[in-house]
N, C-alpha and C. Protein backbone atom coordinates (compact mmCIF):
# COMPACT_ATOMS: atom_id res chain seq x y z
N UNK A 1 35.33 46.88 -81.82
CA UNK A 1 36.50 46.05 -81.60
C UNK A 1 37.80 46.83 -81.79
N UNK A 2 37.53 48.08 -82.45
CA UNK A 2 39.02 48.37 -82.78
C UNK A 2 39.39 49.66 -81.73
N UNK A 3 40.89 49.67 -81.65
CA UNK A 3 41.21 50.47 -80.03
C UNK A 3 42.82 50.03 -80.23
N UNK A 4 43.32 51.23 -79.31
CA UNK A 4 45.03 50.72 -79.54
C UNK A 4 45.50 49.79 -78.59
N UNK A 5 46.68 49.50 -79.40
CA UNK A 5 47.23 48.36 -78.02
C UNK A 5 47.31 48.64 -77.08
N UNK A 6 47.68 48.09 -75.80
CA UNK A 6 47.27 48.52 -74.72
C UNK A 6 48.31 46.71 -74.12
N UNK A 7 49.41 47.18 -73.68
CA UNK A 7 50.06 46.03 -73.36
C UNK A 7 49.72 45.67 -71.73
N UNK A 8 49.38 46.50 -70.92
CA UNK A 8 49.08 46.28 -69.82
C UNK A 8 48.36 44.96 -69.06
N UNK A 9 47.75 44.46 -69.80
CA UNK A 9 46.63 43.49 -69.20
C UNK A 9 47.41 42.26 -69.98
N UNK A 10 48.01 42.62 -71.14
CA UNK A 10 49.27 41.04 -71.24
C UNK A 10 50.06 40.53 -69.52
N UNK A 11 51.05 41.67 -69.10
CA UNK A 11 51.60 41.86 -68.66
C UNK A 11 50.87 41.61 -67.22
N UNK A 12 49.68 42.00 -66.90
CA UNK A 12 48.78 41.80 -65.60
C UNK A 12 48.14 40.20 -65.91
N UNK A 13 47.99 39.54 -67.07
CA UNK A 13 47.78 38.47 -67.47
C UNK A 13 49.14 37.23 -66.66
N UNK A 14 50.04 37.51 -67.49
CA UNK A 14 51.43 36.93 -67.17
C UNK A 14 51.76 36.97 -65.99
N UNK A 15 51.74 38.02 -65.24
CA UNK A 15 52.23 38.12 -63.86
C UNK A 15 50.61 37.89 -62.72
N UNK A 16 49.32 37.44 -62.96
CA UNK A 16 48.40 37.33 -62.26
C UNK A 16 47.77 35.37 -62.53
N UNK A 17 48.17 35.40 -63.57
CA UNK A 17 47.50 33.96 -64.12
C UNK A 17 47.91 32.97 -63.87
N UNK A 18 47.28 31.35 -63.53
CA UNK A 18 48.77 30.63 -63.36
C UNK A 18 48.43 30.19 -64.95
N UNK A 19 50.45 30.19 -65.13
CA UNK A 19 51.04 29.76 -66.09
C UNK A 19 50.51 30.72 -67.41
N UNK A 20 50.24 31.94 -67.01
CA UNK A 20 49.73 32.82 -67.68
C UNK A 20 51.64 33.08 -68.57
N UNK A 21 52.45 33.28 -68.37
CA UNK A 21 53.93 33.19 -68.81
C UNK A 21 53.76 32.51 -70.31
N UNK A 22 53.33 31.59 -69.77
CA UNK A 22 53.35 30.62 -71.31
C UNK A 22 53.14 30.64 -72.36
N UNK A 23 52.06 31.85 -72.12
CA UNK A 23 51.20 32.07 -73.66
C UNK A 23 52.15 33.31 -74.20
N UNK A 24 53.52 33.17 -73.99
CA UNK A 24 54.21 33.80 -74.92
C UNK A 24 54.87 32.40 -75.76
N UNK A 25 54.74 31.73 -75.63
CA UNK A 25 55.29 30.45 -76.22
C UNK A 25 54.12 30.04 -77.13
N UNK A 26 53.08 31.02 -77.32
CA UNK A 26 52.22 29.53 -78.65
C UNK A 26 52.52 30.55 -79.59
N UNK A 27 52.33 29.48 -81.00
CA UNK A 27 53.15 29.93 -81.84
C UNK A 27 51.65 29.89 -82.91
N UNK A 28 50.65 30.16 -82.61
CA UNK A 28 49.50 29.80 -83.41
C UNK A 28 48.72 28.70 -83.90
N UNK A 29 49.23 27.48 -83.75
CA UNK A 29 48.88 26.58 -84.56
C UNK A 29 47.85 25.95 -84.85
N UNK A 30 46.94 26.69 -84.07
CA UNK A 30 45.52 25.98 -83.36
C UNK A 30 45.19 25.02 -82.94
N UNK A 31 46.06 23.69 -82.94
CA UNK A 31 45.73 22.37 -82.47
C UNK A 31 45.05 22.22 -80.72
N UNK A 32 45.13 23.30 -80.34
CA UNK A 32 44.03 23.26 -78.94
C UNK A 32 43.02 23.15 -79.36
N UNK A 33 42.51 24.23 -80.26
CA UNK A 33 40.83 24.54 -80.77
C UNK A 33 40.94 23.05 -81.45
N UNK A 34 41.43 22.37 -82.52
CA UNK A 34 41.18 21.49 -82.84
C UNK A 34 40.99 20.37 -81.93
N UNK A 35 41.57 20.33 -80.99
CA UNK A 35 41.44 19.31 -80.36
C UNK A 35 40.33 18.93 -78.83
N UNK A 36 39.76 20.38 -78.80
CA UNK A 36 38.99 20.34 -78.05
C UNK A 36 37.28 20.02 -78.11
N UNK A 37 36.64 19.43 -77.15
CA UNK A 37 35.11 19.05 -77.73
C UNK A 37 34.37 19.95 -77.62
N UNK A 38 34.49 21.23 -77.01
CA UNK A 38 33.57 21.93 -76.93
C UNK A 38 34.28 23.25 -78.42
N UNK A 39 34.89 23.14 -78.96
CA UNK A 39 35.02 24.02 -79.23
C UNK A 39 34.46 25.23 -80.29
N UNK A 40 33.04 24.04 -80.53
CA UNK A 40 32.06 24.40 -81.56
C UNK A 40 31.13 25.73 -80.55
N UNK A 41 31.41 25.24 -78.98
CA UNK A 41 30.52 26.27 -78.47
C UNK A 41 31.40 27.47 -77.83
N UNK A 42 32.63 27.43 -78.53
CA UNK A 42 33.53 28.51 -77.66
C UNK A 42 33.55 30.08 -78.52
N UNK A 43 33.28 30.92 -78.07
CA UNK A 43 33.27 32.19 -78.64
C UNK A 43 34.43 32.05 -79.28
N UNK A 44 35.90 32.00 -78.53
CA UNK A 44 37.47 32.28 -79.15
C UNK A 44 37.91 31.01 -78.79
N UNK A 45 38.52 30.39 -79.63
CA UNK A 45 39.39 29.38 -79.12
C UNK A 45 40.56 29.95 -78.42
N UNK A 46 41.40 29.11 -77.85
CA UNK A 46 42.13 29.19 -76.63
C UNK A 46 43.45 30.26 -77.18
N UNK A 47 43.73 30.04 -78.74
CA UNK A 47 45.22 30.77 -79.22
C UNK A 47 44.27 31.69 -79.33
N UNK A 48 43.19 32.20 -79.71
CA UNK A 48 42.38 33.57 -80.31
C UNK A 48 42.24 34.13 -78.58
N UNK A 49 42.31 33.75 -77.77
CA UNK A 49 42.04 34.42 -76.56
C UNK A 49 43.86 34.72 -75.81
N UNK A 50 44.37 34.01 -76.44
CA UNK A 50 45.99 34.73 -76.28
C UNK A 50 46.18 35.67 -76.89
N UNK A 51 45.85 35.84 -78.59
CA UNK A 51 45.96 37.13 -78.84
C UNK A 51 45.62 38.17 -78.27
N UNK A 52 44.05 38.09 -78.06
CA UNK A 52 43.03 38.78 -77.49
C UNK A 52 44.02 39.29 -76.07
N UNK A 53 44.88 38.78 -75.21
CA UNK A 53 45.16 38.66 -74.49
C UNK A 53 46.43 39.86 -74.52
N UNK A 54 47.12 39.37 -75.59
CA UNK A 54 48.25 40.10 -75.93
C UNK A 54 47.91 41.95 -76.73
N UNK A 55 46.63 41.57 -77.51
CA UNK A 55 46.48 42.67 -77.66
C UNK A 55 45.70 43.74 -77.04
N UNK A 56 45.60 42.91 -75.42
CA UNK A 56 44.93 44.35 -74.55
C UNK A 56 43.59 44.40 -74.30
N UNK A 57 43.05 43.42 -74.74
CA UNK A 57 41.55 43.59 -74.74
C UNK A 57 40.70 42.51 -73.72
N UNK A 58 41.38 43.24 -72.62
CA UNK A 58 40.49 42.56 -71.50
C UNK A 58 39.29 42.35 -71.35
N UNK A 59 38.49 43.12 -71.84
CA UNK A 59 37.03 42.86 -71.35
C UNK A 59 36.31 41.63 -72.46
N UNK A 60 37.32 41.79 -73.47
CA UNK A 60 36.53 40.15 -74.39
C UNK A 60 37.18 39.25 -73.75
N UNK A 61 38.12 39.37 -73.36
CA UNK A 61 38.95 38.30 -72.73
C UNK A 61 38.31 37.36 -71.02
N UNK A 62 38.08 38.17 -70.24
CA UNK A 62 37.57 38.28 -69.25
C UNK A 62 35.96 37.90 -69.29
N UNK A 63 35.44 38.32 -69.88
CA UNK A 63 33.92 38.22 -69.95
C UNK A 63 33.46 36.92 -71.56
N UNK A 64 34.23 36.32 -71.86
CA UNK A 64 34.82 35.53 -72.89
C UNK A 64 34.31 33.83 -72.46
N UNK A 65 32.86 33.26 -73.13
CA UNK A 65 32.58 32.46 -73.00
C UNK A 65 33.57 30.65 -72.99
N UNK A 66 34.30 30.98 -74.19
CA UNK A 66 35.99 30.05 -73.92
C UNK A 66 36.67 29.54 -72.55
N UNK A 67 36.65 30.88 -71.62
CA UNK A 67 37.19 30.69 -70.51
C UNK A 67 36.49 30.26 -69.00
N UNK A 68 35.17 30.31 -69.57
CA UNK A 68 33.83 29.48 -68.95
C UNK A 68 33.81 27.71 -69.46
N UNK A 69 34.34 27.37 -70.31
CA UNK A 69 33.68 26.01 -71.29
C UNK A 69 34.89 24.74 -70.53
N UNK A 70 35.70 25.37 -69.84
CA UNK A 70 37.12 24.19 -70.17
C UNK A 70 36.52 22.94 -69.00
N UNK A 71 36.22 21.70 -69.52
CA UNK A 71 36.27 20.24 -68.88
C UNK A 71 36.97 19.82 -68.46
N UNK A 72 38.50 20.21 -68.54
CA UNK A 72 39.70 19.91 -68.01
C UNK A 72 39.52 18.33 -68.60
N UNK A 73 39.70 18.30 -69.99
CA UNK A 73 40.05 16.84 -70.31
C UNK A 73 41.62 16.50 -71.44
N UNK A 74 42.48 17.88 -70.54
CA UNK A 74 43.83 17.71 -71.28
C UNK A 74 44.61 17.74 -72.78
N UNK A 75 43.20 17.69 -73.19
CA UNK A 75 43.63 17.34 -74.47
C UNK A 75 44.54 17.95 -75.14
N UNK A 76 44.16 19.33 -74.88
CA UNK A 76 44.68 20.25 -75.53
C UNK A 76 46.38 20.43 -75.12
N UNK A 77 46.45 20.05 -74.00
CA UNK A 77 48.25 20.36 -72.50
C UNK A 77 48.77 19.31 -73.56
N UNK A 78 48.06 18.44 -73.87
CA UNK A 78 49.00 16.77 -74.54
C UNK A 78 49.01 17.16 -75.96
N UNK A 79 48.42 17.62 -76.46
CA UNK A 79 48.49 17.70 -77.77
C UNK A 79 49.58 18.64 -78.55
N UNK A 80 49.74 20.28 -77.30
CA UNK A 80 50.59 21.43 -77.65
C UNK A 80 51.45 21.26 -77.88
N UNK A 81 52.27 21.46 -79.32
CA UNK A 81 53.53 21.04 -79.78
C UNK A 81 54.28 22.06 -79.02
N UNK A 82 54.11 22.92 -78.32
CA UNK A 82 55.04 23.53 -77.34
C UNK A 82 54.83 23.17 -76.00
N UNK A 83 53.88 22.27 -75.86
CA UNK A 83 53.68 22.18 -74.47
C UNK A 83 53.04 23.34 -73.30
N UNK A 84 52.39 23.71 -73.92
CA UNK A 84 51.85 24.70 -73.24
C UNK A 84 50.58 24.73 -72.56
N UNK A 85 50.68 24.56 -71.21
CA UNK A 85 49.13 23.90 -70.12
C UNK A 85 47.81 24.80 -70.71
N UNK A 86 47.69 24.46 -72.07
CA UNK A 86 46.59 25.40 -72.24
C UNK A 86 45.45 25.69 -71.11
N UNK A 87 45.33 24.46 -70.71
CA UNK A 87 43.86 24.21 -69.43
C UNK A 87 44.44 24.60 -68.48
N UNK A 88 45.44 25.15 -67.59
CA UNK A 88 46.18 25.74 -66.76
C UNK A 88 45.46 27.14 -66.91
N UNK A 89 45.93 27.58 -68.09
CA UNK A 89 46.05 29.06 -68.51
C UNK A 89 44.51 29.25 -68.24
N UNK A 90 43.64 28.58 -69.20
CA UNK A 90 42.29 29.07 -69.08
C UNK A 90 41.53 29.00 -67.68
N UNK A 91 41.93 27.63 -67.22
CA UNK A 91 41.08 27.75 -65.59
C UNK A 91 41.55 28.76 -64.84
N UNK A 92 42.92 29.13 -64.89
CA UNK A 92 43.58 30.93 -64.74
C UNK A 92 42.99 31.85 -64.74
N UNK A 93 42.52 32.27 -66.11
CA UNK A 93 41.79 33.36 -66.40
C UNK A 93 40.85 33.34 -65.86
N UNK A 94 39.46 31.93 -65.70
CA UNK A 94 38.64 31.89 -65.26
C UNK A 94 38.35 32.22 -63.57
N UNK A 95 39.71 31.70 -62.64
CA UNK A 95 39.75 32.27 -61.05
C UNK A 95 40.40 33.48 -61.27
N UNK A 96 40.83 33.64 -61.35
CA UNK A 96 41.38 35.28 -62.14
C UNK A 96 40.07 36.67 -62.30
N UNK A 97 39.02 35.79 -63.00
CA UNK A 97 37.88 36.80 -62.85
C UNK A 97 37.52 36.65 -61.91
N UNK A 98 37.20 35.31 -61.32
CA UNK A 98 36.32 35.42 -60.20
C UNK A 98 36.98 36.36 -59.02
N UNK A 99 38.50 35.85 -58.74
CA UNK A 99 38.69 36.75 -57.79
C UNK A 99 38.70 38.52 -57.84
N UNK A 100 38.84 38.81 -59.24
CA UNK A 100 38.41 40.49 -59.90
C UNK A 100 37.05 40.68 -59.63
N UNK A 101 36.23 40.04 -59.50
CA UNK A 101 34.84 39.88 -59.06
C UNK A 101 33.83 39.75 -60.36
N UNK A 102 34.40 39.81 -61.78
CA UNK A 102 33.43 39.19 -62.93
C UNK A 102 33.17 38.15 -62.89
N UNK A 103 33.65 37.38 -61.92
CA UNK A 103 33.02 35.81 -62.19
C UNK A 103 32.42 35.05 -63.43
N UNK A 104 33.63 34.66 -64.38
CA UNK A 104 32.84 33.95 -65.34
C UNK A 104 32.33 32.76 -65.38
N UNK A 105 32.14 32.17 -64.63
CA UNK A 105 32.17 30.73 -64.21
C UNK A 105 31.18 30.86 -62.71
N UNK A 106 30.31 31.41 -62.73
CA UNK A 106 29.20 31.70 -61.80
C UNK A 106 28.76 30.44 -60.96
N UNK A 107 28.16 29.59 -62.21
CA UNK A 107 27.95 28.56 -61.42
C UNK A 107 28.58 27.19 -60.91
N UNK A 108 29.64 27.49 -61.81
CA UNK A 108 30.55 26.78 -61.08
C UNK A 108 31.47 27.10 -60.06
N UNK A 109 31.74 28.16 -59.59
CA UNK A 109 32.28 28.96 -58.68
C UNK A 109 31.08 28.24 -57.68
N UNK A 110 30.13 28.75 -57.65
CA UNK A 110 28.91 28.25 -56.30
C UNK A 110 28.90 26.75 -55.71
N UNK A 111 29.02 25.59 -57.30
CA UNK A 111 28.88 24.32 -57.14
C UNK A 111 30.53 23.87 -56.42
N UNK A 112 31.55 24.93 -56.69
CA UNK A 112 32.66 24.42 -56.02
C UNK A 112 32.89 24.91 -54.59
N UNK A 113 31.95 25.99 -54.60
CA UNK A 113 31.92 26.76 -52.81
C UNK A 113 31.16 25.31 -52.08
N UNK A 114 30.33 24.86 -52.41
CA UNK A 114 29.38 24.08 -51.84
C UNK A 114 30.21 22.62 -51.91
N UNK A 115 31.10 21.93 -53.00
CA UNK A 115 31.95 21.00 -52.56
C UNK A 115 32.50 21.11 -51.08
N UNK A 116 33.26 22.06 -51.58
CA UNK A 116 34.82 22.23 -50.30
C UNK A 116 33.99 22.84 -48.96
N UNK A 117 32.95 23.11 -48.96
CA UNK A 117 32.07 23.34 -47.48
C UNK A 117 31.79 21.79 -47.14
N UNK A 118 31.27 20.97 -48.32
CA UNK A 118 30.92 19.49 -47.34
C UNK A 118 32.26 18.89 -47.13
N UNK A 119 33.31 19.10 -47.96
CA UNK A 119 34.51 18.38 -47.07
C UNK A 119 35.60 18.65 -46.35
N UNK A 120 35.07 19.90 -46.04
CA UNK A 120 35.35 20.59 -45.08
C UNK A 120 34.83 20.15 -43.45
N UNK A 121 33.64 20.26 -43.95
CA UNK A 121 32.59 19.83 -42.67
C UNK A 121 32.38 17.99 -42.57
N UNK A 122 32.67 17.52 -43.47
CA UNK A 122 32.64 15.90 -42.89
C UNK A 122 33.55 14.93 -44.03
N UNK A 123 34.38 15.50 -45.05
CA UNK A 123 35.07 15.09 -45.01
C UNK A 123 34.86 14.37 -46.66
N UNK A 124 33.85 14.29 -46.64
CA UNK A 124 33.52 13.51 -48.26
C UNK A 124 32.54 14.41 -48.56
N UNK A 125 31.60 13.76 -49.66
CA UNK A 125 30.42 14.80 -50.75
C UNK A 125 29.67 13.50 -50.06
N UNK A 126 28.54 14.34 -49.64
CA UNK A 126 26.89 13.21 -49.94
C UNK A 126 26.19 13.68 -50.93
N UNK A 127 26.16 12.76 -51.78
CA UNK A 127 25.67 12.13 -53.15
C UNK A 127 23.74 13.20 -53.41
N UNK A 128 23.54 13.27 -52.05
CA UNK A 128 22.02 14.27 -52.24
C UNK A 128 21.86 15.44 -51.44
N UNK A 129 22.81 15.45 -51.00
CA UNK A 129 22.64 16.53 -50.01
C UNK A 129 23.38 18.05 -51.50
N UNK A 130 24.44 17.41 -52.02
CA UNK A 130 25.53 18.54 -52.38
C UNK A 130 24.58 19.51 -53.69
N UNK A 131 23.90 17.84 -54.83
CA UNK A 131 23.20 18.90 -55.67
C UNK A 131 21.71 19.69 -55.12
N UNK A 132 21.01 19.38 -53.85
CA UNK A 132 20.32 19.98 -53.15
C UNK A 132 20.65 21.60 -53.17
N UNK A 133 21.76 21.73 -52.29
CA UNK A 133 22.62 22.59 -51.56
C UNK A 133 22.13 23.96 -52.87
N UNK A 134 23.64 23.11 -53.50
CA UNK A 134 23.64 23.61 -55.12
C UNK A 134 22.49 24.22 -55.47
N UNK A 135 21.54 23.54 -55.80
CA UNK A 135 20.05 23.92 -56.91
C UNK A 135 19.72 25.13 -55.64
N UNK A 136 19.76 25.31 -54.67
CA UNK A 136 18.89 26.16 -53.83
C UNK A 136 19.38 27.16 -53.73
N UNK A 137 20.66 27.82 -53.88
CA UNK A 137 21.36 29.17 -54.39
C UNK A 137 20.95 30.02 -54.90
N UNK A 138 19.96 29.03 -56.29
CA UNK A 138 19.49 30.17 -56.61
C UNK A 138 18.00 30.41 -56.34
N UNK A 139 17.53 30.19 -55.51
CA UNK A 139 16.46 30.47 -54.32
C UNK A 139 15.60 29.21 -54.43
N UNK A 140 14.56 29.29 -53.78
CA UNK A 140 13.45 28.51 -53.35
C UNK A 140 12.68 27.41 -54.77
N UNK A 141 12.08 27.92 -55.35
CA UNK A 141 11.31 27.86 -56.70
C UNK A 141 12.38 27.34 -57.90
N UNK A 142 12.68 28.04 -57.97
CA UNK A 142 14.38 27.60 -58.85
C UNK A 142 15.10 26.32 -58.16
N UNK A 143 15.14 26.29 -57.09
CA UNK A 143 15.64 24.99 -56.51
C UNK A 143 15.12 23.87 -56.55
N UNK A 144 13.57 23.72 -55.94
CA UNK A 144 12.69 22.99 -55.59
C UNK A 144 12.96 22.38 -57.78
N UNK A 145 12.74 23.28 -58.18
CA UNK A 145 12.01 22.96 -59.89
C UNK A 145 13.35 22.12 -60.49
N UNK A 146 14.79 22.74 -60.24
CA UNK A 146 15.62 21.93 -60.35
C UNK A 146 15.73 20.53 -60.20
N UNK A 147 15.51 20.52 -58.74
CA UNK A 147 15.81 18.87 -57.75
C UNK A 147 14.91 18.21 -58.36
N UNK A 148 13.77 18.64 -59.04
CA UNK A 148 12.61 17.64 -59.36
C UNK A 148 13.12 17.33 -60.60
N UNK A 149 13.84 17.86 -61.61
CA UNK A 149 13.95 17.76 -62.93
C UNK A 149 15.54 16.64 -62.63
N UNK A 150 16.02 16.28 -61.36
CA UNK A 150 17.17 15.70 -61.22
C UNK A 150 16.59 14.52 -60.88
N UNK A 151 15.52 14.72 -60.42
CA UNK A 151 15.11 13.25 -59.79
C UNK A 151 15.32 12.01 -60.58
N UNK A 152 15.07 12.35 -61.83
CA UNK A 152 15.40 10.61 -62.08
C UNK A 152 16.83 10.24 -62.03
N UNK A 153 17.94 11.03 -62.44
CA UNK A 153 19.24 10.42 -62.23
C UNK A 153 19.57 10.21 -60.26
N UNK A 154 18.78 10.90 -59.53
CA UNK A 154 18.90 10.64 -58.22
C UNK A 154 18.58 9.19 -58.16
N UNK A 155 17.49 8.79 -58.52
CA UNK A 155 16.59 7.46 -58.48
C UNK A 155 17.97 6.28 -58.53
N UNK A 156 18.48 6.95 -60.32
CA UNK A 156 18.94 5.54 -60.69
C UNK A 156 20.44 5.89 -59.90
N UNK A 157 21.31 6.70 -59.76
CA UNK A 157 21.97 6.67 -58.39
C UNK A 157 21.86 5.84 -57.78
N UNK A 158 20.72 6.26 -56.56
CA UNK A 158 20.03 4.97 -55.44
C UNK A 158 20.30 3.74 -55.85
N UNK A 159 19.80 3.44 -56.82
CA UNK A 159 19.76 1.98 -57.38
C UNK A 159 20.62 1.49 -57.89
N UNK A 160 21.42 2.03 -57.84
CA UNK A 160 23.06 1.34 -58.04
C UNK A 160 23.72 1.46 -57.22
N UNK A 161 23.46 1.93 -56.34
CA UNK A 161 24.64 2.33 -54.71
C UNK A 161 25.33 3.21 -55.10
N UNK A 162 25.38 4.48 -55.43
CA UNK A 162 25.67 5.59 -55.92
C UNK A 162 25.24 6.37 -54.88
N UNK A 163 24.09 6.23 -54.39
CA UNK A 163 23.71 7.54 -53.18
C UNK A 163 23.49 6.98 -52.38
N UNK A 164 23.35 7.63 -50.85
CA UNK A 164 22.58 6.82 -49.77
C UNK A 164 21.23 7.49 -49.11
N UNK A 165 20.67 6.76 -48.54
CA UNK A 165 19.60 7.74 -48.43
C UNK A 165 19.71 8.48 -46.86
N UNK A 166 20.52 7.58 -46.10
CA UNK A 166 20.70 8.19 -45.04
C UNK A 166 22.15 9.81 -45.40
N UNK A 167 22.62 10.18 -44.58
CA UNK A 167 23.27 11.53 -44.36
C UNK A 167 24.33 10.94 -44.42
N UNK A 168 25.96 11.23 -44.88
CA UNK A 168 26.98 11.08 -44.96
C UNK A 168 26.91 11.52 -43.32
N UNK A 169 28.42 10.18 -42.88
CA UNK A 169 28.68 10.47 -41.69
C UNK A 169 30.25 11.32 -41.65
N UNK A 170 30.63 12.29 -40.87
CA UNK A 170 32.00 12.61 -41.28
C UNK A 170 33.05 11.43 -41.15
N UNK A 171 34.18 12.02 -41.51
CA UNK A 171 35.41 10.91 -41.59
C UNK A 171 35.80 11.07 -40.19
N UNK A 172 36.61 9.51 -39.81
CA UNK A 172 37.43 9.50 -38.79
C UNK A 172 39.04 10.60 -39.25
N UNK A 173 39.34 11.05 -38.37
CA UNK A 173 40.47 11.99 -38.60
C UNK A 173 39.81 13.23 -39.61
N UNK A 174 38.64 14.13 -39.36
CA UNK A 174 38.41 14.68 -39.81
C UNK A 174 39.25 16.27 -39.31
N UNK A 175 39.53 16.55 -38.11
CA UNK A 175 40.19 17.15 -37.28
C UNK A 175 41.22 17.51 -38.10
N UNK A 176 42.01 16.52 -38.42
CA UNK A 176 43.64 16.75 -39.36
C UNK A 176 43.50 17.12 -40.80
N UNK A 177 42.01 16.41 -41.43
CA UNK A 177 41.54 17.03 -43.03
C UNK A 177 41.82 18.31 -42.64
N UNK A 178 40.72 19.07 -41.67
CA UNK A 178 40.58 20.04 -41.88
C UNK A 178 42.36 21.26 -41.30
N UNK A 179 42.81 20.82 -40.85
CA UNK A 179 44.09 21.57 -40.84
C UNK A 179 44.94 21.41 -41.76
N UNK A 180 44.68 20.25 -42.41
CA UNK A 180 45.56 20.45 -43.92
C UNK A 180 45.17 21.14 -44.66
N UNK A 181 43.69 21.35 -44.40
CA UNK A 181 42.52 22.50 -46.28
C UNK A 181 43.15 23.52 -45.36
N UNK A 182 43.42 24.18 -43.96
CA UNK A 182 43.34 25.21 -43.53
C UNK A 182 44.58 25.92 -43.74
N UNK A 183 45.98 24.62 -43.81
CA UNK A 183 47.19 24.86 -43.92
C UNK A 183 47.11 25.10 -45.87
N UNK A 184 46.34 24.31 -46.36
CA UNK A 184 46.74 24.83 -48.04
C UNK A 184 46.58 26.03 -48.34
N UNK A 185 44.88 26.76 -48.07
CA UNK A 185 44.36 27.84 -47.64
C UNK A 185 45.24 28.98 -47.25
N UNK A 186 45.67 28.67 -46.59
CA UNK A 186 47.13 29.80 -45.91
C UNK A 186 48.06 29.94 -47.10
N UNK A 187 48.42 28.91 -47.15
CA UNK A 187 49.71 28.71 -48.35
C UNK A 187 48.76 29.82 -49.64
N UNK A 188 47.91 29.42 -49.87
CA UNK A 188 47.37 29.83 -51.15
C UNK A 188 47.42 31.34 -51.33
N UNK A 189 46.91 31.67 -50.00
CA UNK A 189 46.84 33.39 -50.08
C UNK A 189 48.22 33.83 -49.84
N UNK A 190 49.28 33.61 -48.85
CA UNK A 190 50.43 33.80 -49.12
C UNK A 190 51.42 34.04 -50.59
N UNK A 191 50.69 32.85 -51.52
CA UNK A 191 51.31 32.82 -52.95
C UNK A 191 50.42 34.09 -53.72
N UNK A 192 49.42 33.97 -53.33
CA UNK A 192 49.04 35.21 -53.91
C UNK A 192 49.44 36.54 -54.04
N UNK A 193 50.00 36.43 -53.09
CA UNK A 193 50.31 38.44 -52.79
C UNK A 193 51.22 38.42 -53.19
C-alpha cells in the first residue's frame, strides 16, 4: 500500500468523472458510509475512496469493490452535509472504468447493453425475453442453469401480469424513439471529448 503521492489520477479523476470536481468538497464526515445499506459489503466507503482518490492510488480505486455496490438509492446525495452527489461520483468512477476497459461493473455493464438493445429495437423491455438474453452471455450451460434457477419468480411474474407470454410488440412511433437514443448518443460522445 505504501508509494508516493502521485496527484495525477486526482486530477484525471476530476477532469474525467461526472461530478468527479466535488470530491474536493467532502470534508470527511462519513455520513455516506453511514448511511448506506450496503456498506457492510463495501471494501472503502465512498469518503475512503476519495482519499484513495486524492492520494493517487488508482488501481484500488478503480478495481475497488465500493464502486461496483452503488443501488442508486440517494441516500447518501440527501444526506451530504455538503451536498455532494456521492452516487454521481461513484456511478462515475464505475463508467469511467468501463470505458478504460477495467470494467468494474461487468455484469451490469452486459445487463445494461442488453436493456438499451431491446429499447432500442421495440421500444420497451419484455419481461422474458431481457433476463434470457442476459443469463446467455455468459454462454450456453451457464445460461440454460441460470433461467432455470429464475423460473419461479418468472412463474409468479406470469401470474400477476408482470410478464407476457407472447413477445413484446414494438411501440407505435418507434422510428422517433430511436432518433432521440441516436440524437442523445451523439450528444454523449461529443461531451466526452
Amino acid at each position: 500500500m505504501a508509494g508516493n503521492y502521485d496527484p495525477s489520477f486526482a486530477k484525471e479523476v476530476f477532469d474525467n468523472v461526472d461530478s468527479g470536481e466535488e470530491i474536493k468538497m467532502c470534508m470527511q464526515c462519513g455520513i455516506c458510509a453511514g448511511s448506506c445499506p450496503l456498506r457492510h459489503e463495501m471494501d472503502y466507503p465512498p469518503r475512503q475512496i476519495f482519499t484513495l482518490i486524492r492520494a493517487g492510488r488508482r488501481d484500488e480505486v478503480m478495481n475497488s469493490k465500493a464502486i461496483k455496490l452503488c443501488t442508486s438509492c440517494y441516500r447518501c446525495k440527501v444526506r451530504c452535509p455538503r451536498g455532494i452527489p456521492v452516487i454521481d461520483v461513484m456511478h462515475g468512477l464505475a463508467h469511467y472504468g468501463i470505458k478504460k476497459g477495467i470494467i468494474p461493473r461487468k455484469g451490469t455493464a452486459a445487463f445494461g447493453g442488453e436493456f438499451w438493445k431491446m429499447i432500442y429495437n421495440i421500444g420497451r423491455i419484455d419481461e422474458k425475453t431481457l433476463p434470457l438474453k442476459y443469463n446467455l452471455l455468459e454462454g450456453l450451460v451457464p445460461g440454460i442453469k441460470s433461467t432455470i434457477e429464475m423460473a419461479p419468480m418468472g412463474i409468479q411474474m406470469f401470474l400477476h401480469h408482470r410478464m407476457k407470454l407472447l413477445p413484446e410488440r414494438k411501440i407505435k412511433g418507434i422510428k422517433e424513439l430511436r432518433k432521440m437514443l441516436d440524437k442523445a448518443k451523439e450528444m454523449g460522445k461529443g461531451g466526452a471529448n
